[in-house]
Protein backbone atom coordinates (compact mmCIF):
# COMPACT_ATOMS: atom_id res chain seq x y z
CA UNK A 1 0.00 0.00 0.00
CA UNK A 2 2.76 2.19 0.00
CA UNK A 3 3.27 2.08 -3.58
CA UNK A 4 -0.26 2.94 -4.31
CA UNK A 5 -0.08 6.32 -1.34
CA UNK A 6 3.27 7.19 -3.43
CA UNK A 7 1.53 6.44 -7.00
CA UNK A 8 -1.41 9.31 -5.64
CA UNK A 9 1.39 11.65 -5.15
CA UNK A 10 0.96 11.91 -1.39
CA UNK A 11 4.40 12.12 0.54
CA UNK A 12 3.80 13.55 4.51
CA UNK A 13 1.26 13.74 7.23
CA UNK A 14 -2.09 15.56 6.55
CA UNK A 15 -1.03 16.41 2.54
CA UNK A 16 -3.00 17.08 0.22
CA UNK A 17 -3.88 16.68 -3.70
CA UNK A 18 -6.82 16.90 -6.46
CA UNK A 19 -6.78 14.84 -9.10
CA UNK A 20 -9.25 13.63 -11.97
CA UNK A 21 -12.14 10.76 -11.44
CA UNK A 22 -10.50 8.12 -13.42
CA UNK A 23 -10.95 4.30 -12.98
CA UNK A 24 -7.04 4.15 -12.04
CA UNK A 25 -6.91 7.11 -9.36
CA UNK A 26 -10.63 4.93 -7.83
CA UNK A 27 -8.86 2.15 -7.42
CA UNK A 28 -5.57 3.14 -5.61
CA UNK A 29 -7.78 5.17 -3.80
CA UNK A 30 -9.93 1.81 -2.41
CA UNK A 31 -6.83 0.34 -1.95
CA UNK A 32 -5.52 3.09 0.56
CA UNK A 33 -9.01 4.06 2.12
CA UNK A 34 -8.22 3.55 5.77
CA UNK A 35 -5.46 5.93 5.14
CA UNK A 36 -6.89 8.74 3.33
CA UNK A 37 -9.81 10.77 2.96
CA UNK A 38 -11.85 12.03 0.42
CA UNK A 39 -13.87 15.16 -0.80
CA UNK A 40 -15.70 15.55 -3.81
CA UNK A 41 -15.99 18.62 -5.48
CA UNK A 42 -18.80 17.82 -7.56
């Protein structure tokens, strides 16, 4: 699961990043949920 935290671009505690709804960036996401949270925009 580190892979998949480092292949979403996060690095540190409490960072944060926006990127596109893909298929790809969903499914590292449901990999990593218990780590991460998050918002939607939409």
């Amino acid at each position: 699961h580190r892979l998949s935290v480092k292949a979403l671009g996060l690095r540190k505690l409490n960072d944060v990043r926006e990127l596109k709804d893909s298929p790809s960036v969903r499914g590292l996401i449901n990999q990593v949920s218990y780590l991460v949270n998050v918002e939607s925009d939409a």
